[in-house]
PDB file of N, CA and C in Angstrom:
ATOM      1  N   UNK A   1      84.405  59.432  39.076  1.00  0.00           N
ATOM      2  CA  UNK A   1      84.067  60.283  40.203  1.00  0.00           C
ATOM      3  C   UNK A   1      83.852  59.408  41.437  1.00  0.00           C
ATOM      4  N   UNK A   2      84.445  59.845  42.276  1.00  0.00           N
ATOM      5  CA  UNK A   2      84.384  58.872  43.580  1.00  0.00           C
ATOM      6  C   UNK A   2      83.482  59.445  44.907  1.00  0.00           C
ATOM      7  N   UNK A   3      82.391  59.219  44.891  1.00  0.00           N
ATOM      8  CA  UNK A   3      81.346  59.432  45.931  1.00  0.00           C
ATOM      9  C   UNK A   3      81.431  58.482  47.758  1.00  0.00           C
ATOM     10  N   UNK A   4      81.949  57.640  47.846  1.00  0.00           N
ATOM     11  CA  UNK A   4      82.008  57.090  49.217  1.00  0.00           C
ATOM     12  C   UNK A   4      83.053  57.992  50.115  1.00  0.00           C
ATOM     13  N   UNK A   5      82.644  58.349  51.007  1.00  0.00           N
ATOM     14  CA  UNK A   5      83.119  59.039  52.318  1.00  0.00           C
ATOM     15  C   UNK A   5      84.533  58.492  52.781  1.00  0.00           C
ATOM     16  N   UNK A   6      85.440  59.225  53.408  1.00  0.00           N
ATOM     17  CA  UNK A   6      85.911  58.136  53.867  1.00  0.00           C
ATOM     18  C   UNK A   6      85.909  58.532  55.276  1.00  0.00           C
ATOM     19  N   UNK A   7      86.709  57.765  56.205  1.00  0.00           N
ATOM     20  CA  UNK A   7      86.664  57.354  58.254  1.00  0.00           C
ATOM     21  C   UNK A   7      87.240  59.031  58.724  1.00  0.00           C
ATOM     22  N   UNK A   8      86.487  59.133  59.379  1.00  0.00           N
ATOM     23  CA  UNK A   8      86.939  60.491  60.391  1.00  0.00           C
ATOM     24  C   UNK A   8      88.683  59.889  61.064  1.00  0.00           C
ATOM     25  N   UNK A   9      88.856  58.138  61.224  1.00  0.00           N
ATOM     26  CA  UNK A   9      89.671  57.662  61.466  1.00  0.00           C
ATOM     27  C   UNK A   9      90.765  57.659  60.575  1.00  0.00           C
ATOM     28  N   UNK A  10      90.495  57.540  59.465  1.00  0.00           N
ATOM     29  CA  UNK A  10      91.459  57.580  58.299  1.00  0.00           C
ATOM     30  C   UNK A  10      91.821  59.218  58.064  1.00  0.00           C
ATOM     31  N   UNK A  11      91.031  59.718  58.116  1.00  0.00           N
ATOM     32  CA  UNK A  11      91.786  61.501  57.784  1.00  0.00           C
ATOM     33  C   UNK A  11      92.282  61.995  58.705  1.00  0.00           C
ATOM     34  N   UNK A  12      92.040  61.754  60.241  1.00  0.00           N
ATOM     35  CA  UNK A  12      92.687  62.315  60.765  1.00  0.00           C
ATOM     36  C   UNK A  12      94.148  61.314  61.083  1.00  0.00           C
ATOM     37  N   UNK A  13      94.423  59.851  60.892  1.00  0.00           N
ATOM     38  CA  UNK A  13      95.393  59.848  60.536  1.00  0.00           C
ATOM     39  C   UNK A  13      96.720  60.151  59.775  1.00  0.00           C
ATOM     40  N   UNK A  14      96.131  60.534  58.553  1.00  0.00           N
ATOM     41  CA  UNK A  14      96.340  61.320  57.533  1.00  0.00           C
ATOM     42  C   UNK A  14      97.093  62.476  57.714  1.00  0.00           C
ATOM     43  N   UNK A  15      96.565  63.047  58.920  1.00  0.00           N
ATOM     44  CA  UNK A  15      96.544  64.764  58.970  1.00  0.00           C
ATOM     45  C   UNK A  15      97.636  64.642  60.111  1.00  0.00           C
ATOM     46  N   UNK A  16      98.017  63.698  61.140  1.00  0.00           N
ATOM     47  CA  UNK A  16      98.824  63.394  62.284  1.00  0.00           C
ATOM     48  C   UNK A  16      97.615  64.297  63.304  1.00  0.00           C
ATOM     49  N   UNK A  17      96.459  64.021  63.044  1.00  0.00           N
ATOM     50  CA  UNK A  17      95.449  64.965  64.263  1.00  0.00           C
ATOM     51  C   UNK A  17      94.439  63.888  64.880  1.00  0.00           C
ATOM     52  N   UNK A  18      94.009  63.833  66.262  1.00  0.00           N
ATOM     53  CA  UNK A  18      93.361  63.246  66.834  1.00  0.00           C
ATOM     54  C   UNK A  18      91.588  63.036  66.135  1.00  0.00           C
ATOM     55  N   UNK A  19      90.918  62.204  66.470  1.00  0.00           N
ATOM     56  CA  UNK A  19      89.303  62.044  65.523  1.00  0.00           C
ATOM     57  C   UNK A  19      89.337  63.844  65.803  1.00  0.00           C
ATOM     58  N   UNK A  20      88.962  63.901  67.143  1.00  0.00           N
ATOM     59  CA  UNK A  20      88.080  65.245  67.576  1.00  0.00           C
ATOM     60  C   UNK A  20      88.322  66.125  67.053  1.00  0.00           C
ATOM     61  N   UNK A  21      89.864  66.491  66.593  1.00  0.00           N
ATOM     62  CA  UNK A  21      90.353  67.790  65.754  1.00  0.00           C
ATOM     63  C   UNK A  21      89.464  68.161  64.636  1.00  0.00           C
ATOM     64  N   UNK A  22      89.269  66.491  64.030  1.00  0.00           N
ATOM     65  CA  UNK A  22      88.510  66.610  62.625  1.00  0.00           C
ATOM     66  C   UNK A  22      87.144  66.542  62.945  1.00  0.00           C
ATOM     67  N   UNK A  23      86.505  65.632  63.447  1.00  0.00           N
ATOM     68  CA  UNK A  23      84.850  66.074  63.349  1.00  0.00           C
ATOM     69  C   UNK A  23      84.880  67.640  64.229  1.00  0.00           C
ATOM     70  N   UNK A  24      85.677  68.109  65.029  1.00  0.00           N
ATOM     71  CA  UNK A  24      84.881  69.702  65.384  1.00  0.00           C
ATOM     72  C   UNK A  24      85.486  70.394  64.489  1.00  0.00           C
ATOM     73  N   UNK A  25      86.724  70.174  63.409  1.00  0.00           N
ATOM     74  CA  UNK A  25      86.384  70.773  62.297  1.00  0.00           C
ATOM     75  C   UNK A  25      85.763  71.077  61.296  1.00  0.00           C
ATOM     76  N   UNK A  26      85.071  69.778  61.067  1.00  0.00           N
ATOM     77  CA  UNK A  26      83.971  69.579  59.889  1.00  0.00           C
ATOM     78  C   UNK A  26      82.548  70.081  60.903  1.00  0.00           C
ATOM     79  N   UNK A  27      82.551  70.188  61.940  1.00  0.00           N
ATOM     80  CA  UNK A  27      81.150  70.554  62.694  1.00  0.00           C
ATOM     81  C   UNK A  27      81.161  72.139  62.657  1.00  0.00           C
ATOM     82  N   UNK A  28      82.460  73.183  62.719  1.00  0.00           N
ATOM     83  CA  UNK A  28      82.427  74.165  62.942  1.00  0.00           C
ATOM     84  C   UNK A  28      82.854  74.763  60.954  1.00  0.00           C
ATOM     85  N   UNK A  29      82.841  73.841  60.593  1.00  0.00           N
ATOM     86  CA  UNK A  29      82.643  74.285  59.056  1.00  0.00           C
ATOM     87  C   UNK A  29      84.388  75.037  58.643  1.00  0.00           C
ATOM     88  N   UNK A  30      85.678  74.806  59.296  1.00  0.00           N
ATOM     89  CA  UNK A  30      86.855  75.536  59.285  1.00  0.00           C
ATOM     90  C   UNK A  30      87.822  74.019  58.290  1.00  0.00           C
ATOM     91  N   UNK A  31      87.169  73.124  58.209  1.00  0.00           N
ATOM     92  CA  UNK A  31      87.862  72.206  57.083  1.00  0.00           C
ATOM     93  C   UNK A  31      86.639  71.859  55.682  1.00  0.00           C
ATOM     94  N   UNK A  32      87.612  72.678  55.085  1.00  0.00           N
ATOM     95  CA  UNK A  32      86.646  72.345  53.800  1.00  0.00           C
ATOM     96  C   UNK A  32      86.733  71.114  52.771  1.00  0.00           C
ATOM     97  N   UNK A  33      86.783  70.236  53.310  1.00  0.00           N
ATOM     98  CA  UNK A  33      86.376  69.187  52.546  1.00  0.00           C
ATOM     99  C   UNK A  33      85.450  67.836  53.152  1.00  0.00           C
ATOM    100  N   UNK A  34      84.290  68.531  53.591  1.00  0.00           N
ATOM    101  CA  UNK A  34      83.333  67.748  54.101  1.00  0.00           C
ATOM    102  C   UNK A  34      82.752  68.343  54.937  1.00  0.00           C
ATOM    103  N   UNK A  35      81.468  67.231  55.509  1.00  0.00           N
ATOM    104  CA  UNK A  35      80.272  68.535  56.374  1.00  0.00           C
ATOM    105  C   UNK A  35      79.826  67.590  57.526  1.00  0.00           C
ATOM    106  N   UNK A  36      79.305  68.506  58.435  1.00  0.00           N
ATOM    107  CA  UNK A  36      79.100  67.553  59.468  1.00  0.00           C
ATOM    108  C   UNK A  36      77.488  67.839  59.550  1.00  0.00           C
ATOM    109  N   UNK A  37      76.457  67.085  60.211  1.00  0.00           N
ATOM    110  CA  UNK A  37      75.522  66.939  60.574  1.00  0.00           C
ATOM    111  C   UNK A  37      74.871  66.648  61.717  1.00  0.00           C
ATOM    112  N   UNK A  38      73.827  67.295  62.473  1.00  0.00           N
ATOM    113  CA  UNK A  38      73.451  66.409  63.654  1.00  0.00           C
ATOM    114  C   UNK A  38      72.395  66.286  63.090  1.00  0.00           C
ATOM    115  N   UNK A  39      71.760  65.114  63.717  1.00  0.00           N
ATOM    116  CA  UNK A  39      70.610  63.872  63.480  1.00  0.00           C
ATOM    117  C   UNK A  39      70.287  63.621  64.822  1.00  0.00           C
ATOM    118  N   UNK A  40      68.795  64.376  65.377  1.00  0.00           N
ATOM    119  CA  UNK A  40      68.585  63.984  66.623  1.00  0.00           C
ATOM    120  C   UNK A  40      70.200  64.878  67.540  1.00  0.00           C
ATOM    121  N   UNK A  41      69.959  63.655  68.097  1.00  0.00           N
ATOM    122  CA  UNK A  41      72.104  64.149  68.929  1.00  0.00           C
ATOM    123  C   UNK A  41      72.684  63.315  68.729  1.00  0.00           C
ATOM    124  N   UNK A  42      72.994  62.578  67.187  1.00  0.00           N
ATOM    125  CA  UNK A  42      74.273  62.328  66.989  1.00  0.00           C
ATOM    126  C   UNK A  42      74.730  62.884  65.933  1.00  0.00           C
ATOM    127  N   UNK A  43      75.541  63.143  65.565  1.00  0.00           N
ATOM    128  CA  UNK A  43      76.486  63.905  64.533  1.00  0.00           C
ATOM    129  C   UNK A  43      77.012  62.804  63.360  1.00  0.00           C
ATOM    130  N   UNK A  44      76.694  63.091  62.400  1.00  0.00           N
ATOM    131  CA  UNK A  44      76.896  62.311  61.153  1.00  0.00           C
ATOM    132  C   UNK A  44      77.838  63.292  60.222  1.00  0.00           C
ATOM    133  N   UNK A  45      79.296  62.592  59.719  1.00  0.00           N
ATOM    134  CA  UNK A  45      79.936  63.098  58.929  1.00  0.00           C
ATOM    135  C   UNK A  45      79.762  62.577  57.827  1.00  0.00           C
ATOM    136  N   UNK A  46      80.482  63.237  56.763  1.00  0.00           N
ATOM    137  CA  UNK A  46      80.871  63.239  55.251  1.00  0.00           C
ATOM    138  C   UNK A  46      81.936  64.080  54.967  1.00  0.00           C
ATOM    139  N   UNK A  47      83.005  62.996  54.371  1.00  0.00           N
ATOM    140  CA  UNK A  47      84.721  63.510  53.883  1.00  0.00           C
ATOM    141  C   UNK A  47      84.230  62.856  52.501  1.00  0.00           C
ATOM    142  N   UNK A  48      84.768  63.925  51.551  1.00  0.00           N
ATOM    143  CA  UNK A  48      85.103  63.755  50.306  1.00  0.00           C
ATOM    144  C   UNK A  48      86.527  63.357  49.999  1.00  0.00           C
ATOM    145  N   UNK A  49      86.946  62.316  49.744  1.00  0.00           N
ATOM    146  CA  UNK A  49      88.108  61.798  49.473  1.00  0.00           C
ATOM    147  C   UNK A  49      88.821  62.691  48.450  1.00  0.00           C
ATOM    148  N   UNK A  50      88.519  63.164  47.542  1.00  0.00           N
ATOM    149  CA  UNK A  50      89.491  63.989  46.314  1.00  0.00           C
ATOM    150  C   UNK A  50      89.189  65.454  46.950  1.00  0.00           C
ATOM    151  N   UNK A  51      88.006  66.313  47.867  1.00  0.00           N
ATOM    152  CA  UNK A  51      88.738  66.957  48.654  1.00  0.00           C
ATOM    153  C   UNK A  51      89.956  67.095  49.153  1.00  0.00           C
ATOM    154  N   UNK A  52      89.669  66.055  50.236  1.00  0.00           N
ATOM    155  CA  UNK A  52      90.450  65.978  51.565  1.00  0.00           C
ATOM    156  C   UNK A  52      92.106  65.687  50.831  1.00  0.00           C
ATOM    157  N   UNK A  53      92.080  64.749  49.176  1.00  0.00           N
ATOM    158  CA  UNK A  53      93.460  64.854  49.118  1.00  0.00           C
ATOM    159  C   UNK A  53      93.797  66.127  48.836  1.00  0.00           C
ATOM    160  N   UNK A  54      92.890  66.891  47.991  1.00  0.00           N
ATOM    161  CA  UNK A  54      93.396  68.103  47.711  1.00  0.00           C
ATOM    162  C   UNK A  54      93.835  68.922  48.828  1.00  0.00           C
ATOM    163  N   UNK A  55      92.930  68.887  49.840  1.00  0.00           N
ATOM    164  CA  UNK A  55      93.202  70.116  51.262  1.00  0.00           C
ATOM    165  C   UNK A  55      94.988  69.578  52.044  1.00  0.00           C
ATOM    166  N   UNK A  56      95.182  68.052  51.871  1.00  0.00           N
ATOM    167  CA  UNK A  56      96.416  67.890  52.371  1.00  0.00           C
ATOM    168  C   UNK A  56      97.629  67.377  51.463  1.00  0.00           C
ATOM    169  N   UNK A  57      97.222  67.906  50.127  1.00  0.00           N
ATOM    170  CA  UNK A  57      97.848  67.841  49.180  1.00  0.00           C
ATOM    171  C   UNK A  57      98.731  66.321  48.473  1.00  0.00           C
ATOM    172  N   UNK A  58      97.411  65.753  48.968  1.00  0.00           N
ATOM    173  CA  UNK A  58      98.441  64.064  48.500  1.00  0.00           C
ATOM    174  C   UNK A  58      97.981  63.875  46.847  1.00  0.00           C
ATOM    175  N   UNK A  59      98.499  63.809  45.968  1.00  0.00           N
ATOM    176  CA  UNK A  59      98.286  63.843  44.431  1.00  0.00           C
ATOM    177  C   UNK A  59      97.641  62.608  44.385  1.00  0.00           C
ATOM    178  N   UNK A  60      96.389  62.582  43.806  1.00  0.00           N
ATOM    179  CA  UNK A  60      96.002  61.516  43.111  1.00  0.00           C
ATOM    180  C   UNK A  60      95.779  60.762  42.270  1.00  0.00           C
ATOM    181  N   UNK A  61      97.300  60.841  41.295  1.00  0.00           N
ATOM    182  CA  UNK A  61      97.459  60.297  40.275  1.00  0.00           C
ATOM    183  C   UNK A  61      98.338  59.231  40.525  1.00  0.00           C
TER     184      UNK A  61
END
């Protein structure tokens, strides 16, 4: 089971989408594979890697 996050930089490469696409997706809760947080006023993410392959369908075998 793989628990480390991975880069708002790395998925939205992934996805061909800019950072912002993805953290105001994960902030407005419309990508389901990870959550966003504010702390004070900064915003702290979390991407689940075997999500996120699942949501863009890269097999992980």
């Amino acid at each position: 089971m793989e628990t480390k996050s991975m880069t708002i930089k790395d998925a939205a490469k992934q996805m061909g989408k800019c950072q912002g696409f993805v953290r105001a997706g994960l902030r407005y809760g419309v990508l389901p594979f990870g959550t966003a947080v504010k702390m004070s006023s900064k915003w702290t993410y979390y991407i689940s890697p075997e999500k996120f392959k699942e949501y863009v369908g890269i097999n992980s075998k």
